[in-house]
PDB file of N, CA and C in Angstrom:
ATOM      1  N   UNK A   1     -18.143  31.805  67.739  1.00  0.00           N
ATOM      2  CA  UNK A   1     -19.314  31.732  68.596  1.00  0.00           C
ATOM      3  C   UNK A   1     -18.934  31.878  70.057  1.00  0.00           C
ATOM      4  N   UNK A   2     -17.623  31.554  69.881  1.00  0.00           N
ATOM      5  CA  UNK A   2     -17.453  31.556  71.923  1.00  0.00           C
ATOM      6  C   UNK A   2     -17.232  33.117  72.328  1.00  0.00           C
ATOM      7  N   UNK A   3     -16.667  33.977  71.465  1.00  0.00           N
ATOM      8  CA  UNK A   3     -16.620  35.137  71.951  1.00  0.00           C
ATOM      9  C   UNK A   3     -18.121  35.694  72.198  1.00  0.00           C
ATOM     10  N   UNK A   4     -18.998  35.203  70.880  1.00  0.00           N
ATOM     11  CA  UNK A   4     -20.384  36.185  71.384  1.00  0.00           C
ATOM     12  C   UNK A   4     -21.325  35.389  72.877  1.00  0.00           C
ATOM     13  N   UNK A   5     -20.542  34.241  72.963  1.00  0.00           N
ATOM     14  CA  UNK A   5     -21.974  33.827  74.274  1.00  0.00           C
ATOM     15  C   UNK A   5     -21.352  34.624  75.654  1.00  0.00           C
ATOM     16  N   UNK A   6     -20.440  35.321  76.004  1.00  0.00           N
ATOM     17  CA  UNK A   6     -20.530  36.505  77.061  1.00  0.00           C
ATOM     18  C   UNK A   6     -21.565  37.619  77.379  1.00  0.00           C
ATOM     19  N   UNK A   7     -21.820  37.757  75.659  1.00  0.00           N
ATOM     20  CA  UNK A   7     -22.912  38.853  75.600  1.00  0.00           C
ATOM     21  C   UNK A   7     -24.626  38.258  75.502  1.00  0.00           C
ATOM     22  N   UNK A   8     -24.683  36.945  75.714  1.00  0.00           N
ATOM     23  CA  UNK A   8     -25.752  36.512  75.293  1.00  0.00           C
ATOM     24  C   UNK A   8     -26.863  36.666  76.427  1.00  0.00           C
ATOM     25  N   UNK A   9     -25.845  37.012  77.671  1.00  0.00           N
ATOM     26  CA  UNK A   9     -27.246  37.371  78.298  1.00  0.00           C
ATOM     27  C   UNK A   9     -27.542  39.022  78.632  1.00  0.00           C
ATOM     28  N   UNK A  10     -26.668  39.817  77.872  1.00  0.00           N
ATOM     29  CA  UNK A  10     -27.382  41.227  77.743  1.00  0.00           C
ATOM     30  C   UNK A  10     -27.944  41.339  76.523  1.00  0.00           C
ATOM     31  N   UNK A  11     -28.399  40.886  75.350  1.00  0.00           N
ATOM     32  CA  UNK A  11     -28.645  40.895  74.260  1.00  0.00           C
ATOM     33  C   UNK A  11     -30.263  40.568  74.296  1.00  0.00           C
ATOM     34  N   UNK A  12     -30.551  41.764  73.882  1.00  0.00           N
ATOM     35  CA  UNK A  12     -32.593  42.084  73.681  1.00  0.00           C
ATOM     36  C   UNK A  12     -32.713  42.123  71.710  1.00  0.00           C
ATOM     37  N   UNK A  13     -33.784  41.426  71.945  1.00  0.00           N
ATOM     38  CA  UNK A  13     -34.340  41.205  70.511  1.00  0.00           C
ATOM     39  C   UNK A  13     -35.398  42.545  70.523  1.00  0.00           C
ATOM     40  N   UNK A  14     -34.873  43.520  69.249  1.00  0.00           N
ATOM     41  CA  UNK A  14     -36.002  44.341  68.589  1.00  0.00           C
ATOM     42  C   UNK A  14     -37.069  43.190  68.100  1.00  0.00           C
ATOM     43  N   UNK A  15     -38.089  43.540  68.446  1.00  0.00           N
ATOM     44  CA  UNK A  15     -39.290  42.893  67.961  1.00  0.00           C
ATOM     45  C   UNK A  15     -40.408  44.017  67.531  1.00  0.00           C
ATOM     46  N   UNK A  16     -40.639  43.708  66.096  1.00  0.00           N
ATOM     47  CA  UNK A  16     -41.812  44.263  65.233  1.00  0.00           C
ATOM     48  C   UNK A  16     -41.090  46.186  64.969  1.00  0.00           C
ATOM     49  N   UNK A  17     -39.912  46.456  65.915  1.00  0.00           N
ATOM     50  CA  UNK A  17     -39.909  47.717  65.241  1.00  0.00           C
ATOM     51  C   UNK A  17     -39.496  48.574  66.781  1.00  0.00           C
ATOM     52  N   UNK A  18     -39.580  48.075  67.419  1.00  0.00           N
ATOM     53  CA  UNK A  18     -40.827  48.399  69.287  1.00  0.00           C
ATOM     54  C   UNK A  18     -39.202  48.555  69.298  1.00  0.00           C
ATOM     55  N   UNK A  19     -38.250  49.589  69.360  1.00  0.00           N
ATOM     56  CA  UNK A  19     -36.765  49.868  70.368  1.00  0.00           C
ATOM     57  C   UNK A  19     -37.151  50.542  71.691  1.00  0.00           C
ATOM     58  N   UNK A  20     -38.181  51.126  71.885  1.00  0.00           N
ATOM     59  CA  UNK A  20     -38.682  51.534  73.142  1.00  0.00           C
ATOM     60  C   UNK A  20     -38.360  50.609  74.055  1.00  0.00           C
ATOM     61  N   UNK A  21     -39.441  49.556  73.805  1.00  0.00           N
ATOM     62  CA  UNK A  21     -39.807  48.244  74.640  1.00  0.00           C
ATOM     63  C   UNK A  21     -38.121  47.793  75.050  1.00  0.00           C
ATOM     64  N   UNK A  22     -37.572  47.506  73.843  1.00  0.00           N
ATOM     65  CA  UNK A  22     -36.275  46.769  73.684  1.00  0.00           C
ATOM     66  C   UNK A  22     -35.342  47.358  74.869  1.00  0.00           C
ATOM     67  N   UNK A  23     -35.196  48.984  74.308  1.00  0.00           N
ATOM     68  CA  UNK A  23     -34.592  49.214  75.316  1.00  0.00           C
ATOM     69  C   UNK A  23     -34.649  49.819  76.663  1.00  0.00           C
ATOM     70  N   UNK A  24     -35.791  49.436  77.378  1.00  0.00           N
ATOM     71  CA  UNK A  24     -35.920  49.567  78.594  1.00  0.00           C
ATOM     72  C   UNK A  24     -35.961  47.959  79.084  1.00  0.00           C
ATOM     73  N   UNK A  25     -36.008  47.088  78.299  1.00  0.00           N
ATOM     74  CA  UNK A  25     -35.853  45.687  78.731  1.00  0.00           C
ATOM     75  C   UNK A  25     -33.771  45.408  79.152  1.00  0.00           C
ATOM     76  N   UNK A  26     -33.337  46.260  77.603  1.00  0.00           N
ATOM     77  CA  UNK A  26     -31.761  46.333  78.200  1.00  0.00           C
ATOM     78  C   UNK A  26     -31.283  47.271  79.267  1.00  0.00           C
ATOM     79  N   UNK A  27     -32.412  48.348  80.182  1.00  0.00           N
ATOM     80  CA  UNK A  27     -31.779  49.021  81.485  1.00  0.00           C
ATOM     81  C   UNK A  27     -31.772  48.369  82.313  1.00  0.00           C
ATOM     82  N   UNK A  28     -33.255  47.374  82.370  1.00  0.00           N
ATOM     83  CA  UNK A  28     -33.556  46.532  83.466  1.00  0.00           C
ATOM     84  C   UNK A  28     -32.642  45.264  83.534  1.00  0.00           C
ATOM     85  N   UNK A  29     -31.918  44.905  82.470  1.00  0.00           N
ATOM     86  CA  UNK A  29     -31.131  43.795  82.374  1.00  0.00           C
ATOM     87  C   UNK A  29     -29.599  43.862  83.300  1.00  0.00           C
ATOM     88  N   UNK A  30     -29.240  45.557  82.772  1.00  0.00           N
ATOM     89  CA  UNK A  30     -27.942  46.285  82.827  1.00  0.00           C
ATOM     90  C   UNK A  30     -28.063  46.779  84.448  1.00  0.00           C
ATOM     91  N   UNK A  31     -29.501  47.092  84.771  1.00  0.00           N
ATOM     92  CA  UNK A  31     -29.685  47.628  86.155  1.00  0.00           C
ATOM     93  C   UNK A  31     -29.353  46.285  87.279  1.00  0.00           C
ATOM     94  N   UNK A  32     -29.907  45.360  86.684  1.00  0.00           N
ATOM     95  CA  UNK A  32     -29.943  43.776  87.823  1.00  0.00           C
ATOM     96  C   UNK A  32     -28.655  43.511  87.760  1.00  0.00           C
ATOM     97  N   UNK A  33     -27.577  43.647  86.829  1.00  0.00           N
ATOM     98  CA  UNK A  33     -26.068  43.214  86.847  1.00  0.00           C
ATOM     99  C   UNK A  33     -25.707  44.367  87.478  1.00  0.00           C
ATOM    100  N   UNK A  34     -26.122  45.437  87.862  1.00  0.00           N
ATOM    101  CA  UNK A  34     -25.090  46.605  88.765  1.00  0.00           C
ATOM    102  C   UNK A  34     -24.221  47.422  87.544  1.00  0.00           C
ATOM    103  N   UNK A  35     -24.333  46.716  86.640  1.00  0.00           N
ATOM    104  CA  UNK A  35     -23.436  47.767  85.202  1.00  0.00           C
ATOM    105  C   UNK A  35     -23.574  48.842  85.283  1.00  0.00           C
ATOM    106  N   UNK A  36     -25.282  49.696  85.153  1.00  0.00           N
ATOM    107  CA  UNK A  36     -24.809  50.990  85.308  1.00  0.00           C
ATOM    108  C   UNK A  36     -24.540  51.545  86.005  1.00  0.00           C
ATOM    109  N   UNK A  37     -24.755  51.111  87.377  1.00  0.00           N
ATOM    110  CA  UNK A  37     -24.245  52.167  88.794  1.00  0.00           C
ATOM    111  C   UNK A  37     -22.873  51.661  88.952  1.00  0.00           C
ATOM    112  N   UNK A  38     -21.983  51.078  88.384  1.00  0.00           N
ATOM    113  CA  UNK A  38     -20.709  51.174  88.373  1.00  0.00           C
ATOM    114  C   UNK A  38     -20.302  51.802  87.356  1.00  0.00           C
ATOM    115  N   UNK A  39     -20.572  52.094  86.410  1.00  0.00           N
ATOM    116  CA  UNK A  39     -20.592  53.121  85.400  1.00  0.00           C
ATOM    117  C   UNK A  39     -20.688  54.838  85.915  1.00  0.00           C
ATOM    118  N   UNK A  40     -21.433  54.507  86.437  1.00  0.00           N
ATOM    119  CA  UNK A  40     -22.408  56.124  86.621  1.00  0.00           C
ATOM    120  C   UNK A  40     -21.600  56.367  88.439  1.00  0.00           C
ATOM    121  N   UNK A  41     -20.482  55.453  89.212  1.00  0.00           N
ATOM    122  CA  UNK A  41     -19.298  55.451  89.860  1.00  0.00           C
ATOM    123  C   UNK A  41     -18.153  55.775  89.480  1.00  0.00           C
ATOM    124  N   UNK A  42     -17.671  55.223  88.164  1.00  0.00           N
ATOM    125  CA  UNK A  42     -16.338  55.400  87.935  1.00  0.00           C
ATOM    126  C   UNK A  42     -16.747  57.106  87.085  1.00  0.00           C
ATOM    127  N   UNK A  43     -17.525  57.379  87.053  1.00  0.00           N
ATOM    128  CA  UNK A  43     -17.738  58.309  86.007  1.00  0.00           C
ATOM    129  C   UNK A  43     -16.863  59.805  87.380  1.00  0.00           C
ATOM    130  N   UNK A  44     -17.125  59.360  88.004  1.00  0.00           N
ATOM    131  CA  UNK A  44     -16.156  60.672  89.086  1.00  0.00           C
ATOM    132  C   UNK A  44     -14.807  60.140  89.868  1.00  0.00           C
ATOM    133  N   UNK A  45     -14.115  60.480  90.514  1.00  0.00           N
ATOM    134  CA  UNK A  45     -13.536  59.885  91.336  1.00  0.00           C
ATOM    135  C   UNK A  45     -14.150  59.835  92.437  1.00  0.00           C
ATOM    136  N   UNK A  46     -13.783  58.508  93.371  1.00  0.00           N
ATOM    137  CA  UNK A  46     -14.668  58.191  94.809  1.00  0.00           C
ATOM    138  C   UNK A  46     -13.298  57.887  95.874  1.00  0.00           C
ATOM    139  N   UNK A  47     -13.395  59.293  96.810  1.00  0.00           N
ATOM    140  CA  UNK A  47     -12.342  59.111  97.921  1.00  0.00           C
ATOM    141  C   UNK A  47     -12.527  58.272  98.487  1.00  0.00           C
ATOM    142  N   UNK A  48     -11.552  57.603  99.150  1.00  0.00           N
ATOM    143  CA  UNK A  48     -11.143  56.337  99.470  1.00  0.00           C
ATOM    144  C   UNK A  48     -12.239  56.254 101.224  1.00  0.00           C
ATOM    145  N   UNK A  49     -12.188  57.239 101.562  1.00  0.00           N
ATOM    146  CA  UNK A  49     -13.010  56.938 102.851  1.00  0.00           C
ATOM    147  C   UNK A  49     -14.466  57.159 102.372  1.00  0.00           C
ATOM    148  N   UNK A  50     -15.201  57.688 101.380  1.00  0.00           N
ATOM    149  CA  UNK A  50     -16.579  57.507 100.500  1.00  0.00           C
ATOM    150  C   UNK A  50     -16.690  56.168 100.121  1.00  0.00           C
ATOM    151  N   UNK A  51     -15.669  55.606  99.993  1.00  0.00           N
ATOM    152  CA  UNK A  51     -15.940  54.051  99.066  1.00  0.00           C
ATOM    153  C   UNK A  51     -16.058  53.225 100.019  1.00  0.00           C
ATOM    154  N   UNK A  52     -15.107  53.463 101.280  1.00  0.00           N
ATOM    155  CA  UNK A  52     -15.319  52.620 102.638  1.00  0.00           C
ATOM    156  C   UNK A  52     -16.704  52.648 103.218  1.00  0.00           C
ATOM    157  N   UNK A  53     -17.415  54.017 103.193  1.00  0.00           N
ATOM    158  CA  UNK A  53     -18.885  54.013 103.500  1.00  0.00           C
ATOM    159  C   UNK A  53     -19.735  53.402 102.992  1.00  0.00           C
ATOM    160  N   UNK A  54     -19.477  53.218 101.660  1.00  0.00           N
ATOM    161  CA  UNK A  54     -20.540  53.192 100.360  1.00  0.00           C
ATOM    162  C   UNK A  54     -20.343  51.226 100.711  1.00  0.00           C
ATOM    163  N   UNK A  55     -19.372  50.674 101.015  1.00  0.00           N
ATOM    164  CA  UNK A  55     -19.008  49.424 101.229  1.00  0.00           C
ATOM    165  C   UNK A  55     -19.338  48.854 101.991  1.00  0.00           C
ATOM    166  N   UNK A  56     -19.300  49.299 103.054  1.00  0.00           N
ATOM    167  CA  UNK A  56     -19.953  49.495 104.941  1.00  0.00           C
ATOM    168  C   UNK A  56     -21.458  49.472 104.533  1.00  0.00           C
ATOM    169  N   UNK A  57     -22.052  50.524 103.939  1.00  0.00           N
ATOM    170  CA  UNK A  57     -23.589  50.344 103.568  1.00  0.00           C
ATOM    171  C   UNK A  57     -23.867  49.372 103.103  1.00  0.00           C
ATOM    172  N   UNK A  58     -23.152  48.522 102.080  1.00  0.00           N
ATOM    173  CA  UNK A  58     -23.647  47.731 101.422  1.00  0.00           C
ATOM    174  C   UNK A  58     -23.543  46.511 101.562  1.00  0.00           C
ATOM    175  N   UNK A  59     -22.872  46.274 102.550  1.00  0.00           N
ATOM    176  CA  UNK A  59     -22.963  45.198 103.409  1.00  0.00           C
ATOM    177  C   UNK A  59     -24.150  44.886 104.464  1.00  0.00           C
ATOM    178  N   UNK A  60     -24.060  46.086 105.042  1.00  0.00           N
ATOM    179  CA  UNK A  60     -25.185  46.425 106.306  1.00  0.00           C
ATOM    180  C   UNK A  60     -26.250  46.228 105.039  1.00  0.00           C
ATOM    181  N   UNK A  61     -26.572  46.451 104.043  1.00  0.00           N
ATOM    182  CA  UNK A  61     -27.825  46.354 103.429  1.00  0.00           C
ATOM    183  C   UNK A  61     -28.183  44.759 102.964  1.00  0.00           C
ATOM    184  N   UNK A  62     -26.897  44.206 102.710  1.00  0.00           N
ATOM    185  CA  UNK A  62     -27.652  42.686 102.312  1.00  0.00           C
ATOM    186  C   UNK A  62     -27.472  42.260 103.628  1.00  0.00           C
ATOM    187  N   UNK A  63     -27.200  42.244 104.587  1.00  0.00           N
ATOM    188  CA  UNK A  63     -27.385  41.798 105.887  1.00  0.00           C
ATOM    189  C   UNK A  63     -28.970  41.588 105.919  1.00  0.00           C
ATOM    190  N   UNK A  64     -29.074  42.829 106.543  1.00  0.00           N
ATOM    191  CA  UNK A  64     -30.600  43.250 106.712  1.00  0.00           C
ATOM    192  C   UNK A  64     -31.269  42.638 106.078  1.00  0.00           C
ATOM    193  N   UNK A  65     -31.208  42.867 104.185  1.00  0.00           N
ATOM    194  CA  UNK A  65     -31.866  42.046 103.508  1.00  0.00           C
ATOM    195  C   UNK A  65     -31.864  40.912 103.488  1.00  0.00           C
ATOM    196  N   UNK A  66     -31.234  40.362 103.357  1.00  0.00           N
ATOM    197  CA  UNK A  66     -31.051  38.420 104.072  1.00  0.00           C
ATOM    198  C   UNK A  66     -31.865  37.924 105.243  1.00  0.00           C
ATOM    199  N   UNK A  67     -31.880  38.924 106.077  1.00  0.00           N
ATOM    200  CA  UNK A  67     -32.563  38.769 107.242  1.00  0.00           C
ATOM    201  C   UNK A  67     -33.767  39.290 107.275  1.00  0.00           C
ATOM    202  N   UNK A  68     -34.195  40.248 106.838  1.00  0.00           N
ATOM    203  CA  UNK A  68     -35.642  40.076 106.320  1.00  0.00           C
ATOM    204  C   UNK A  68     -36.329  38.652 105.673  1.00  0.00           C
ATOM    205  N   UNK A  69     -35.473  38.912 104.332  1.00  0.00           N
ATOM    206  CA  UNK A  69     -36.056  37.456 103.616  1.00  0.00           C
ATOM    207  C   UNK A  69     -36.143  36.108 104.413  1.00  0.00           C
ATOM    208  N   UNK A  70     -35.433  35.649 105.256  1.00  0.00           N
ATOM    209  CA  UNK A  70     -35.415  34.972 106.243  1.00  0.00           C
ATOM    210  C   UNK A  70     -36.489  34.968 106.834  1.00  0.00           C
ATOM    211  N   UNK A  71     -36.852  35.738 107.894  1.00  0.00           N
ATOM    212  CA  UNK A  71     -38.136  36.335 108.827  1.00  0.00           C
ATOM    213  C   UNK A  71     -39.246  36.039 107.765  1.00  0.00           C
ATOM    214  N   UNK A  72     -39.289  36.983 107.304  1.00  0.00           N
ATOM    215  CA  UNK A  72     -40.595  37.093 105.666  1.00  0.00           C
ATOM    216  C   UNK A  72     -40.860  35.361 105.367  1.00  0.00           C
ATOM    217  N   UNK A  73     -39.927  34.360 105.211  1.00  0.00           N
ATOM    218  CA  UNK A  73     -39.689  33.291 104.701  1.00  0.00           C
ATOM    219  C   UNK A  73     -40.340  32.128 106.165  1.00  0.00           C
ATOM    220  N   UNK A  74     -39.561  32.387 107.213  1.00  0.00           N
ATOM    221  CA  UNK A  74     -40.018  32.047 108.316  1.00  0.00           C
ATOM    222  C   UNK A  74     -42.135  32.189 108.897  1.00  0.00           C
ATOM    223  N   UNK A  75     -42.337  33.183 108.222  1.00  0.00           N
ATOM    224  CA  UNK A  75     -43.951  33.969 108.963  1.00  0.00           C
ATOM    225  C   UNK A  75     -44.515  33.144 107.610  1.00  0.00           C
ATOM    226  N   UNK A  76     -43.928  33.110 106.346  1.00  0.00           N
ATOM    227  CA  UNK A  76     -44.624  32.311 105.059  1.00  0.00           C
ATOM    228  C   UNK A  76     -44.877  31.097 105.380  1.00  0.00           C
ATOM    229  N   UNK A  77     -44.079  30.232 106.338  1.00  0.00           N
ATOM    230  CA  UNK A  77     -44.619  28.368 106.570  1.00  0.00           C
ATOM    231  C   UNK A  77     -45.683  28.770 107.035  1.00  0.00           C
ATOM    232  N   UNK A  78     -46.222  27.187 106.385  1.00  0.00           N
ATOM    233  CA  UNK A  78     -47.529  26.878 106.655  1.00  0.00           C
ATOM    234  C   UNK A  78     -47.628  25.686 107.784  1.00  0.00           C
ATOM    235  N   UNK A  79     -46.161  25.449 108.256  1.00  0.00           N
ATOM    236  CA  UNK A  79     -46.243  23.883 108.979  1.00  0.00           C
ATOM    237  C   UNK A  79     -45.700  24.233 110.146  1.00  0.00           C
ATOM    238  N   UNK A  80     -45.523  25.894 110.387  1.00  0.00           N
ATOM    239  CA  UNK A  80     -44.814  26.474 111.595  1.00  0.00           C
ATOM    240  C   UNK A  80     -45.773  26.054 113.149  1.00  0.00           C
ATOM    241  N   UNK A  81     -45.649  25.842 114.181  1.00  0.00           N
ATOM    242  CA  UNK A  81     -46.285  25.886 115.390  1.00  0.00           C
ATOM    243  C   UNK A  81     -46.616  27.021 115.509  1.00  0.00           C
ATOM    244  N   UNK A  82     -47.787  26.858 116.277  1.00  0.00           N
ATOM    245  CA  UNK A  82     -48.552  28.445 116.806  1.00  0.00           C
ATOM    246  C   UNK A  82     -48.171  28.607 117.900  1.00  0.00           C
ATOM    247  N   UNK A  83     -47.226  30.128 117.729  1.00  0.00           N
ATOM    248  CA  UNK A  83     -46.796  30.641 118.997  1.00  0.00           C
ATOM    249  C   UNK A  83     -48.249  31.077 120.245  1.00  0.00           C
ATOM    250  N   UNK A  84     -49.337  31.229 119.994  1.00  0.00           N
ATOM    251  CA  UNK A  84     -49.951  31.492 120.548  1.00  0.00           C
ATOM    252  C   UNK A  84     -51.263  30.469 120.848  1.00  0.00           C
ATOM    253  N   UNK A  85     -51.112  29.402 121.451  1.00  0.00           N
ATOM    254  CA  UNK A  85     -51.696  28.193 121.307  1.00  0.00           C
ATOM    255  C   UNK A  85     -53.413  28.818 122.293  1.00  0.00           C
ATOM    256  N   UNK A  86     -54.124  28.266 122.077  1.00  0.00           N
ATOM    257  CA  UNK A  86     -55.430  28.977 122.856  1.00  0.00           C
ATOM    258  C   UNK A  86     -55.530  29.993 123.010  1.00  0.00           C
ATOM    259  N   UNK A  87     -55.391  31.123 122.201  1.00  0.00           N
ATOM    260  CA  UNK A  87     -55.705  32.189 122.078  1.00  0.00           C
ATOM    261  C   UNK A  87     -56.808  32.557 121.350  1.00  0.00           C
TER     262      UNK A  87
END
């Protein structure tokens, strides 16, 4: 049993017959872990100054994103002061 609970959280139940359903539930599973775009990466070689970019981006992207969600998270209180008092 200990070897199969690694796989227990990519593992989709066929239900009633439906592999359609099933397996677009296992892209979306495989897509949120990054599996296939590291897949569909190693599938070429990636020069070493492409991977530095691709790394550089993807940093600069959860930055940003962090900091959005932040802001976004910040404008969501409800107990914030009004910057614009008598207006």
């Amino acid at each position: 049993m200990a070897n199969h609970l690694r796989f227990l959280g990519r593992t989709v139940m066929v239900q009633k017959g439906n592999v359609e359903a099933a397996y677009g539930a296992l892209n979306r599973i495989l897509a949120q872990d990054g599996l296939a775009d590291a897949v569909r990466r190693q599938r070429y070689y990636e020069k070493p100054c492409r991977r530095r970019q691709r790394l550089a981006y993807e940093a600069c992207r959860r930055v940003y994103n962090a900091e959005m969600g932040r802001k976004i998270a910040f404008l969501g209180r409800c107990s914030r002061q009004d910057p614009w008092v008598g207006c």
